[in-house]
N, C-alpha and C. Protein backbone atom coordinates (compact mmCIF):
# COMPACT_ATOMS: atom_id res chain seq x y z
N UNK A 1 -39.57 -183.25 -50.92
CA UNK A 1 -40.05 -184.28 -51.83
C UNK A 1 -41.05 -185.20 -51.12
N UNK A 2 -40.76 -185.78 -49.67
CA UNK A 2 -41.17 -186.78 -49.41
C UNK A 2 -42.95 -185.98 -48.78
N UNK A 3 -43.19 -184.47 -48.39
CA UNK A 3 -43.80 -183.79 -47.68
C UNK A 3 -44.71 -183.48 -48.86
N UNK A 4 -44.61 -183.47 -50.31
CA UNK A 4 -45.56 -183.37 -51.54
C UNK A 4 -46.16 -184.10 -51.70
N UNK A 5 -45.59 -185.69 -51.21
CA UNK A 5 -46.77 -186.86 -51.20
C UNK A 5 -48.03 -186.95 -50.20
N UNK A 6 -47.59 -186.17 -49.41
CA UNK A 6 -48.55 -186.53 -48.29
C UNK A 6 -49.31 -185.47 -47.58
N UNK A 7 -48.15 -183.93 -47.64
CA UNK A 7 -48.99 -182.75 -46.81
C UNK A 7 -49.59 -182.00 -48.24
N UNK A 8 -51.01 -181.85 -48.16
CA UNK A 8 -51.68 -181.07 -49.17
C UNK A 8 -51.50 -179.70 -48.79
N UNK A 9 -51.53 -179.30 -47.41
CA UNK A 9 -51.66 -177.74 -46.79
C UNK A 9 -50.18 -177.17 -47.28
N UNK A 10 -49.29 -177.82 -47.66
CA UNK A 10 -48.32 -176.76 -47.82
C UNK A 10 -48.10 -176.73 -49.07
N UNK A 11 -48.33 -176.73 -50.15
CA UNK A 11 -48.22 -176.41 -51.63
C UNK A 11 -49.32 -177.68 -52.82
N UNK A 12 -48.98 -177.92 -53.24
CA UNK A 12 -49.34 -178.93 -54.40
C UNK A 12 -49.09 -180.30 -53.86
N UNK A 13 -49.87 -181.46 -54.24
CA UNK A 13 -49.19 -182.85 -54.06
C UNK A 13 -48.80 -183.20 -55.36
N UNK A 14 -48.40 -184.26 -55.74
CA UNK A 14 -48.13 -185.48 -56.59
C UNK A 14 -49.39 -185.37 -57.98
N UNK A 15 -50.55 -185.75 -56.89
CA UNK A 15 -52.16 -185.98 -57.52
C UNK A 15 -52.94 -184.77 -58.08
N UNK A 16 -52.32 -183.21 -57.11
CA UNK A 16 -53.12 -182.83 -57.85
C UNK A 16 -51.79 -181.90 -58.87
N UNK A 17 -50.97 -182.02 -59.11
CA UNK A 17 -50.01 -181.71 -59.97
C UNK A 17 -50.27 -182.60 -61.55
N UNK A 18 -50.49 -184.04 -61.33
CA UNK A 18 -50.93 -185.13 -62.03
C UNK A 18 -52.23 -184.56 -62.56
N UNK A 19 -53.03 -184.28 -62.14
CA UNK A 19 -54.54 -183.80 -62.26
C UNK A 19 -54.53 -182.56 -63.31
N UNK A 20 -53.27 -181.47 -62.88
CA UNK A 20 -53.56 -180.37 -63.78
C UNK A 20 -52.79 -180.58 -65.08
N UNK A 21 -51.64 -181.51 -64.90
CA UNK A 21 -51.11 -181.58 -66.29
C UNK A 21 -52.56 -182.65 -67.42
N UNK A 22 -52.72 -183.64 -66.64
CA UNK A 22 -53.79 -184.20 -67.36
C UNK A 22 -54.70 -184.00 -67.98
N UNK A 23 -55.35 -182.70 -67.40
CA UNK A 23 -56.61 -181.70 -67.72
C UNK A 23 -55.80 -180.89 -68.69
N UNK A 24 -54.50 -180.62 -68.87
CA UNK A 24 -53.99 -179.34 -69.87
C UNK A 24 -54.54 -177.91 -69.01
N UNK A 25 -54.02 -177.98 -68.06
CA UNK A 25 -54.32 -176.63 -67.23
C UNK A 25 -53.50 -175.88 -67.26
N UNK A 26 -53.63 -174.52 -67.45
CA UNK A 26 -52.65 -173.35 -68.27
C UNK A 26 -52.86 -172.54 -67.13
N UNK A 27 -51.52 -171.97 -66.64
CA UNK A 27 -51.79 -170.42 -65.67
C UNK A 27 -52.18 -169.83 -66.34
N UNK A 28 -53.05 -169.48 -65.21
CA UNK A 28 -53.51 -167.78 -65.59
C UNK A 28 -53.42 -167.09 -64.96
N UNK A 29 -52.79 -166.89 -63.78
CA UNK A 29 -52.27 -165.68 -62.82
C UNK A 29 -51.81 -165.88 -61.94
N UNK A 30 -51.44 -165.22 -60.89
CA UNK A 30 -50.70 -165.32 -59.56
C UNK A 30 -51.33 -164.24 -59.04
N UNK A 31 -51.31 -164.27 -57.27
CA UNK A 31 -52.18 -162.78 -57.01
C UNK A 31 -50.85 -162.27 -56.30
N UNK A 32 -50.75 -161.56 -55.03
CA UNK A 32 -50.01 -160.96 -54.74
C UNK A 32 -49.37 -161.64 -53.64
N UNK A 33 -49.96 -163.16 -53.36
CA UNK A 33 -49.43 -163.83 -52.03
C UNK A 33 -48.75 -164.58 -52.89
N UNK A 34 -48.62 -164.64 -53.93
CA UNK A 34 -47.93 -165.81 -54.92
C UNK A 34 -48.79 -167.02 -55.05
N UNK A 35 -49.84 -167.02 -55.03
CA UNK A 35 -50.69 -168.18 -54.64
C UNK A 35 -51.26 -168.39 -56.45
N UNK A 36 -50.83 -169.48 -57.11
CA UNK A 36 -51.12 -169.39 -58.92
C UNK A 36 -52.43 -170.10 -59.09
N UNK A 37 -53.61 -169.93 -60.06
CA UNK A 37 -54.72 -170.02 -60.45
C UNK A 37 -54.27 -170.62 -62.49
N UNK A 38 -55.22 -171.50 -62.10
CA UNK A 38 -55.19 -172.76 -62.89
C UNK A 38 -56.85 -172.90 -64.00
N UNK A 39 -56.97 -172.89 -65.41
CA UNK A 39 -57.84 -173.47 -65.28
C UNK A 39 -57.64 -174.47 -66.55
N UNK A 40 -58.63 -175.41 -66.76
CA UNK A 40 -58.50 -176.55 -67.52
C UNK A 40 -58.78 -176.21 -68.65
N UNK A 41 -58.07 -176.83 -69.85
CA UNK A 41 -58.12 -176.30 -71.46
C UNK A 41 -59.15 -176.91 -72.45
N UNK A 42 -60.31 -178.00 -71.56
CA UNK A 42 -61.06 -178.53 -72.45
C UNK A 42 -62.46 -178.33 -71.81
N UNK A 43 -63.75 -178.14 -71.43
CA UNK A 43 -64.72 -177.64 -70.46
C UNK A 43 -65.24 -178.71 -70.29
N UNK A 44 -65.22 -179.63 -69.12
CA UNK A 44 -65.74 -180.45 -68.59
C UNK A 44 -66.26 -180.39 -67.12
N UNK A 45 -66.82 -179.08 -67.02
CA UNK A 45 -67.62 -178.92 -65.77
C UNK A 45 -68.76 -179.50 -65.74
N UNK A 46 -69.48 -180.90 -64.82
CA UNK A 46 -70.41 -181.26 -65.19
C UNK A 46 -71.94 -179.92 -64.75
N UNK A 47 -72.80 -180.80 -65.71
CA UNK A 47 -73.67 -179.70 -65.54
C UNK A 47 -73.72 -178.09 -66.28
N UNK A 48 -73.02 -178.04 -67.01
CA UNK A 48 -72.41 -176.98 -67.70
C UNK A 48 -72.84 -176.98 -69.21
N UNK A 49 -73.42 -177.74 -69.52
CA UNK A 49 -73.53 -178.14 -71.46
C UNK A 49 -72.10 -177.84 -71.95
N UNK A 50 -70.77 -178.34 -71.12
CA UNK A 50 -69.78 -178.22 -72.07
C UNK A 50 -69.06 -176.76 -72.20
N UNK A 51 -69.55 -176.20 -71.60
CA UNK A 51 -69.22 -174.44 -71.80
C UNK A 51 -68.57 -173.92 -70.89
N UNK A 52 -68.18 -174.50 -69.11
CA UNK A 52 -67.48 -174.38 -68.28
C UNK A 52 -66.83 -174.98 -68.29
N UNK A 53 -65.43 -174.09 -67.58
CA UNK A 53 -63.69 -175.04 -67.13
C UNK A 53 -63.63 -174.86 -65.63
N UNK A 54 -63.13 -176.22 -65.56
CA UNK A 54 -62.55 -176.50 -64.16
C UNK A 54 -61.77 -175.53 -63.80
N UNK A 55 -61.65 -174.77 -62.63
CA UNK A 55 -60.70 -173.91 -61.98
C UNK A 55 -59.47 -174.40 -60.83
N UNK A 56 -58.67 -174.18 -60.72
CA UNK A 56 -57.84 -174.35 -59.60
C UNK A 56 -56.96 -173.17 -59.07
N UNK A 57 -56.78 -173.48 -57.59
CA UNK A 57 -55.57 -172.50 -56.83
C UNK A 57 -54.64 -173.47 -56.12
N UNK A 58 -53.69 -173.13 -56.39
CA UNK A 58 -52.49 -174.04 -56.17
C UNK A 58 -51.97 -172.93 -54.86
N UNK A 59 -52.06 -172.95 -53.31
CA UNK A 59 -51.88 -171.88 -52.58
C UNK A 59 -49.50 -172.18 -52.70
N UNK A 60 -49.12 -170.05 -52.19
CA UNK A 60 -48.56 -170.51 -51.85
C UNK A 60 -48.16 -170.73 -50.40
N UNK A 61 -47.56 -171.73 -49.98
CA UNK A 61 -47.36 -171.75 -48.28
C UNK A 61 -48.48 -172.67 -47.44
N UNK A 62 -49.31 -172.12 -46.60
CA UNK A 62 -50.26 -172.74 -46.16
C UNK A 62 -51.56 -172.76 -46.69
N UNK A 63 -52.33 -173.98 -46.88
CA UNK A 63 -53.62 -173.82 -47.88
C UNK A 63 -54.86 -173.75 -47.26
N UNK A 64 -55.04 -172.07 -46.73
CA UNK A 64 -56.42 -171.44 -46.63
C UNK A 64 -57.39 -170.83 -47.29
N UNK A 65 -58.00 -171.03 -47.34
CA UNK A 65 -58.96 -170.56 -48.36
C UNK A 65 -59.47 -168.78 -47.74
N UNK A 66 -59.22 -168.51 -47.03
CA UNK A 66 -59.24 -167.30 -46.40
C UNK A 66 -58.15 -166.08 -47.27
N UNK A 67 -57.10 -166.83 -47.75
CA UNK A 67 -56.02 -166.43 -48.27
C UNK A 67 -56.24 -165.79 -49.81
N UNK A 68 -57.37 -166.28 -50.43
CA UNK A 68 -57.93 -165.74 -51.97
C UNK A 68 -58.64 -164.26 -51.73
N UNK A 69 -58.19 -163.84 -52.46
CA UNK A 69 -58.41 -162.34 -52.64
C UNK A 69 -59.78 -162.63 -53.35
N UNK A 70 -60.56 -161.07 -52.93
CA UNK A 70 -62.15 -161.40 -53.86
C UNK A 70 -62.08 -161.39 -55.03
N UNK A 71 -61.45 -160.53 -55.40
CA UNK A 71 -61.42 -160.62 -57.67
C UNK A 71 -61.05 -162.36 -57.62
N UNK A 72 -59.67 -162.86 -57.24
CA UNK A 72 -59.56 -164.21 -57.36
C UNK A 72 -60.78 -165.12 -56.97
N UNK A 73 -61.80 -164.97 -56.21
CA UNK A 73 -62.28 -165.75 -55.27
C UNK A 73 -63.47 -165.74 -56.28
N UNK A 74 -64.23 -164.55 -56.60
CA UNK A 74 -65.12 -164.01 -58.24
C UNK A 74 -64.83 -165.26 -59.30
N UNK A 75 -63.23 -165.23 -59.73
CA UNK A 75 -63.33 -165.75 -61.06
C UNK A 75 -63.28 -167.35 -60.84
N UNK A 76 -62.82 -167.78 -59.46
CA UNK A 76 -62.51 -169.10 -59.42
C UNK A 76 -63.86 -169.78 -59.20
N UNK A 77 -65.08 -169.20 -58.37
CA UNK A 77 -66.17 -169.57 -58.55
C UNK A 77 -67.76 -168.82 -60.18
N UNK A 78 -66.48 -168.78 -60.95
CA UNK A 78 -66.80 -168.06 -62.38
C UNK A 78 -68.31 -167.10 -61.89
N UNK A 79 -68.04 -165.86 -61.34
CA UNK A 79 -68.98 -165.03 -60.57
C UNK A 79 -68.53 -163.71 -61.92
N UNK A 80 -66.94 -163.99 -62.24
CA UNK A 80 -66.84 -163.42 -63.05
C UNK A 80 -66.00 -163.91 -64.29
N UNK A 81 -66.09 -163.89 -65.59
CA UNK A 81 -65.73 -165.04 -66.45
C UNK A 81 -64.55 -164.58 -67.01
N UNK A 82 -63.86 -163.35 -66.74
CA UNK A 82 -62.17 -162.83 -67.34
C UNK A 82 -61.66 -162.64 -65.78
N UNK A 83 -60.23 -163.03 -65.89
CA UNK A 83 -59.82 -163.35 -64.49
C UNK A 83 -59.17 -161.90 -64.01
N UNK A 84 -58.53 -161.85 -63.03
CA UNK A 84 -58.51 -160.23 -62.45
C UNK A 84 -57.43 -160.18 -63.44
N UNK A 85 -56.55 -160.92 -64.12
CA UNK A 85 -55.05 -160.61 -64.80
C UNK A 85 -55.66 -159.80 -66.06
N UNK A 86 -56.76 -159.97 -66.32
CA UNK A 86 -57.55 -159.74 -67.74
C UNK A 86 -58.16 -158.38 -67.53
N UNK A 87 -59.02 -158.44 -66.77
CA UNK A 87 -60.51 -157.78 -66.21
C UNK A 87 -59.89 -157.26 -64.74
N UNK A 88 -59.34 -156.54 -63.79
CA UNK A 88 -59.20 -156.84 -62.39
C UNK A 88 -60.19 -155.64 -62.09
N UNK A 89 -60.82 -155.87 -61.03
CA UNK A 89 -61.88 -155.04 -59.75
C UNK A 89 -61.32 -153.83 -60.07
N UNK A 90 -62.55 -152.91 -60.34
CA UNK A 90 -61.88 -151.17 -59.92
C UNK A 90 -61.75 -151.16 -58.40
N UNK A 91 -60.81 -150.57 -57.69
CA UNK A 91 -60.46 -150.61 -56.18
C UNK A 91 -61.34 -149.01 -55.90
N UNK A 92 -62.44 -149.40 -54.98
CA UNK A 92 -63.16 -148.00 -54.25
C UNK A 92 -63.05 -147.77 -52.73
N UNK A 93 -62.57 -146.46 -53.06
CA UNK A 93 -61.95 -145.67 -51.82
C UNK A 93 -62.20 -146.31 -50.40
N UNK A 94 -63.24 -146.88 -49.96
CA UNK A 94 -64.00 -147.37 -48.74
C UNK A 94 -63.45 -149.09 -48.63
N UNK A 95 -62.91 -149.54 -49.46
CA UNK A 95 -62.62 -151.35 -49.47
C UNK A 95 -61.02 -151.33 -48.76
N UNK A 96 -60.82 -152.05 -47.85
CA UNK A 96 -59.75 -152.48 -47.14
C UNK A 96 -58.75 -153.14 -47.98
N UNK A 97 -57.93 -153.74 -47.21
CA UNK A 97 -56.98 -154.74 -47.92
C UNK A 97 -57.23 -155.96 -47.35
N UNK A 98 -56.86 -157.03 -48.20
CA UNK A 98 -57.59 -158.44 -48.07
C UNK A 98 -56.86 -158.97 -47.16
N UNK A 99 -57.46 -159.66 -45.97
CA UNK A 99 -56.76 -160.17 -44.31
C UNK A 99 -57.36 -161.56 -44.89
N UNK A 100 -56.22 -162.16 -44.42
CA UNK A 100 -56.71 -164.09 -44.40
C UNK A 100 -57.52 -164.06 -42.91
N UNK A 101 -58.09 -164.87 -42.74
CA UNK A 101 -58.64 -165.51 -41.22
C UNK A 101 -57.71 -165.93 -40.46
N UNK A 102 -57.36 -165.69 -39.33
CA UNK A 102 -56.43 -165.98 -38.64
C UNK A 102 -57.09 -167.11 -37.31
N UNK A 103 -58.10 -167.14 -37.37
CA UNK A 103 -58.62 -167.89 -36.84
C UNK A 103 -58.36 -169.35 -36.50
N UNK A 104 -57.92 -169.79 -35.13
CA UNK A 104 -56.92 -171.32 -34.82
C UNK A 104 -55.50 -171.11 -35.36
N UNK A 105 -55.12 -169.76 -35.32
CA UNK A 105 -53.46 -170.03 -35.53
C UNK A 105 -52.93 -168.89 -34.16
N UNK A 106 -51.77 -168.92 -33.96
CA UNK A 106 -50.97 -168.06 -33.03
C UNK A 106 -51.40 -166.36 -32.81
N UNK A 107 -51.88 -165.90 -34.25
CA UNK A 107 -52.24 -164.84 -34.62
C UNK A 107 -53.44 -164.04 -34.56
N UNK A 108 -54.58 -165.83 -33.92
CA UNK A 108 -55.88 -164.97 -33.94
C UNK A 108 -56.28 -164.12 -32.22
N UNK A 109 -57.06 -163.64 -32.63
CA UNK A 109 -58.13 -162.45 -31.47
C UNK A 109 -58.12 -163.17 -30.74
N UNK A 110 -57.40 -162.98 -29.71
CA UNK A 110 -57.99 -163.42 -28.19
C UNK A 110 -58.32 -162.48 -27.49
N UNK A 111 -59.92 -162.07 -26.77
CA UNK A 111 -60.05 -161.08 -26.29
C UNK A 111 -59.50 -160.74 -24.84
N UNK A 112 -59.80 -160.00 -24.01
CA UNK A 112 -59.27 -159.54 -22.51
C UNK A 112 -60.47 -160.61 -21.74
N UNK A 113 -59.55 -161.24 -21.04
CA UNK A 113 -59.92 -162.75 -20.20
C UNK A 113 -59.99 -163.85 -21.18
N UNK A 114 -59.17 -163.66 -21.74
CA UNK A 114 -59.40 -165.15 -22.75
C UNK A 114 -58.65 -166.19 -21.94
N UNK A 115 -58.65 -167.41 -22.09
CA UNK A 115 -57.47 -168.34 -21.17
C UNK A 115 -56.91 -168.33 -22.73
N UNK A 116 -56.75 -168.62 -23.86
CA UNK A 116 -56.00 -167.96 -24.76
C UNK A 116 -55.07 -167.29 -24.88
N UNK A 117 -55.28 -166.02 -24.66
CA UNK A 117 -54.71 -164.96 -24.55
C UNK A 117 -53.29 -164.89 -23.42
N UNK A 118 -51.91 -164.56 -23.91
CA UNK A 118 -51.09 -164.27 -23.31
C UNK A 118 -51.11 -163.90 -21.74
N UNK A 119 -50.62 -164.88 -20.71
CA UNK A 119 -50.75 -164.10 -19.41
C UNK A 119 -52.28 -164.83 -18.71
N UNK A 120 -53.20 -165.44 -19.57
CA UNK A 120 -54.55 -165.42 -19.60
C UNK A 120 -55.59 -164.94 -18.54
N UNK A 121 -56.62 -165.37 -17.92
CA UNK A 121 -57.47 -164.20 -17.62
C UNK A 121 -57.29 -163.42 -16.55
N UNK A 122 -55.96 -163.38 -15.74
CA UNK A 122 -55.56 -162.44 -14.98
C UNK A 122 -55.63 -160.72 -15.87
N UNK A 123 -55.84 -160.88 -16.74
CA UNK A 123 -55.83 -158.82 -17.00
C UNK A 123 -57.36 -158.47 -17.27
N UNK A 124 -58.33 -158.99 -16.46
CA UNK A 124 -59.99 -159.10 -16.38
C UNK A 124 -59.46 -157.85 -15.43
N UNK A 125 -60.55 -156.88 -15.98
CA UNK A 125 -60.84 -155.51 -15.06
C UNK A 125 -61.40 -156.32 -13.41
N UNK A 126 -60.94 -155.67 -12.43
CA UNK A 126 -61.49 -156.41 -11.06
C UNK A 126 -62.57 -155.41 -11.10
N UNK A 127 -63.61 -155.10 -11.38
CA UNK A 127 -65.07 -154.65 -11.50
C UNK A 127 -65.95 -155.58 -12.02
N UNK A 128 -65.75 -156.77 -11.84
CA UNK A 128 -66.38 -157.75 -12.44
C UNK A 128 -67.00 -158.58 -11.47
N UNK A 129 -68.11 -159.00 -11.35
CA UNK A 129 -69.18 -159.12 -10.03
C UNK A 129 -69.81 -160.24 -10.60
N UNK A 130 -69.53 -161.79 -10.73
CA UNK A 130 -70.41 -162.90 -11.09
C UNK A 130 -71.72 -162.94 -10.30
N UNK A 131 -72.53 -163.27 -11.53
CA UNK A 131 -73.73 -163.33 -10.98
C UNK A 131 -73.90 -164.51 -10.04
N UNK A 132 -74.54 -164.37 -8.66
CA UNK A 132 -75.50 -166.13 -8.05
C UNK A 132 -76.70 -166.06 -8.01
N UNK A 133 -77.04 -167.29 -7.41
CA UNK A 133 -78.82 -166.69 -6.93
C UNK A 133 -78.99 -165.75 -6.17
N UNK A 134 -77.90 -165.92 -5.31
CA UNK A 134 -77.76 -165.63 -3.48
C UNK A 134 -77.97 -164.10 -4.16
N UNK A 135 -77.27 -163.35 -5.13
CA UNK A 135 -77.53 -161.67 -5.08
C UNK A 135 -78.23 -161.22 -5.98
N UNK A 136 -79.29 -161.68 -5.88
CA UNK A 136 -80.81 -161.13 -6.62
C UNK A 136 -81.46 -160.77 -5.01
């Protein structure tokens, strides 16, 4: 309770819970991380003549934006105007599966000599010859 007022990264707050009932924001899907997509029931996107709705993603767990799948990521920046629950991406043979960025957490790439990296740059191949002036 007291962690909804104040941490935005781990689910919904207060404000923007307040925000979507206010707007009359209706689900419209969930993807497969459980992460639910929101959009507003009256079109007040400015700049829009009235004809665009506000979108939202309410993440679940931690709130990365790395974490939106592309069909989701399409409709939330209206790239495509029926959401994947409606319309979803034909899946072609060559497309991966969707990886969040792991980037600044426990999980990301640290390469061989990273001070990062587990153990850190002790597992550098000893064939490694820094350059000086002195060996030109």
């Amino acid at each position: 309770m007291f962690s909804q007022l104040f941490t935005w990264w781990n689910t919904t707050t207060f404000g923007t819970s307040f925000t979507l009932w206010r707007k009359g924001a209706r689900l419209v899907g969930t993807d497969e991380q459980g992460n639910r997509y929101f959009e507003e029931k009256d079109p007040t996107l400015p700049g829009s003549d009235g004809k665009r709705r506000r979108r939202w993603v309410i993440y679940h767990g931690i709130a990365e934006a790395s974490r939106v799948p592309p069909d989701w990521h399409g409709w939330l920046h209206h790239t495509f105007e029926e959401a994947p629950t409606v319309a979803p991406l034909t899946r072609r043979a060559f497309e991966k599966d969707h990886l969040p960025n792991m980037t600044g957490t426990p999980l990301a790439y640290h390469p061989k000599g990273s001070l990062s990296r587990t153990g850190g740059p002790a597992d550098v191949n000893d064939d490694y010859e820094a350059w000086t002036p002195e060996s030109v």
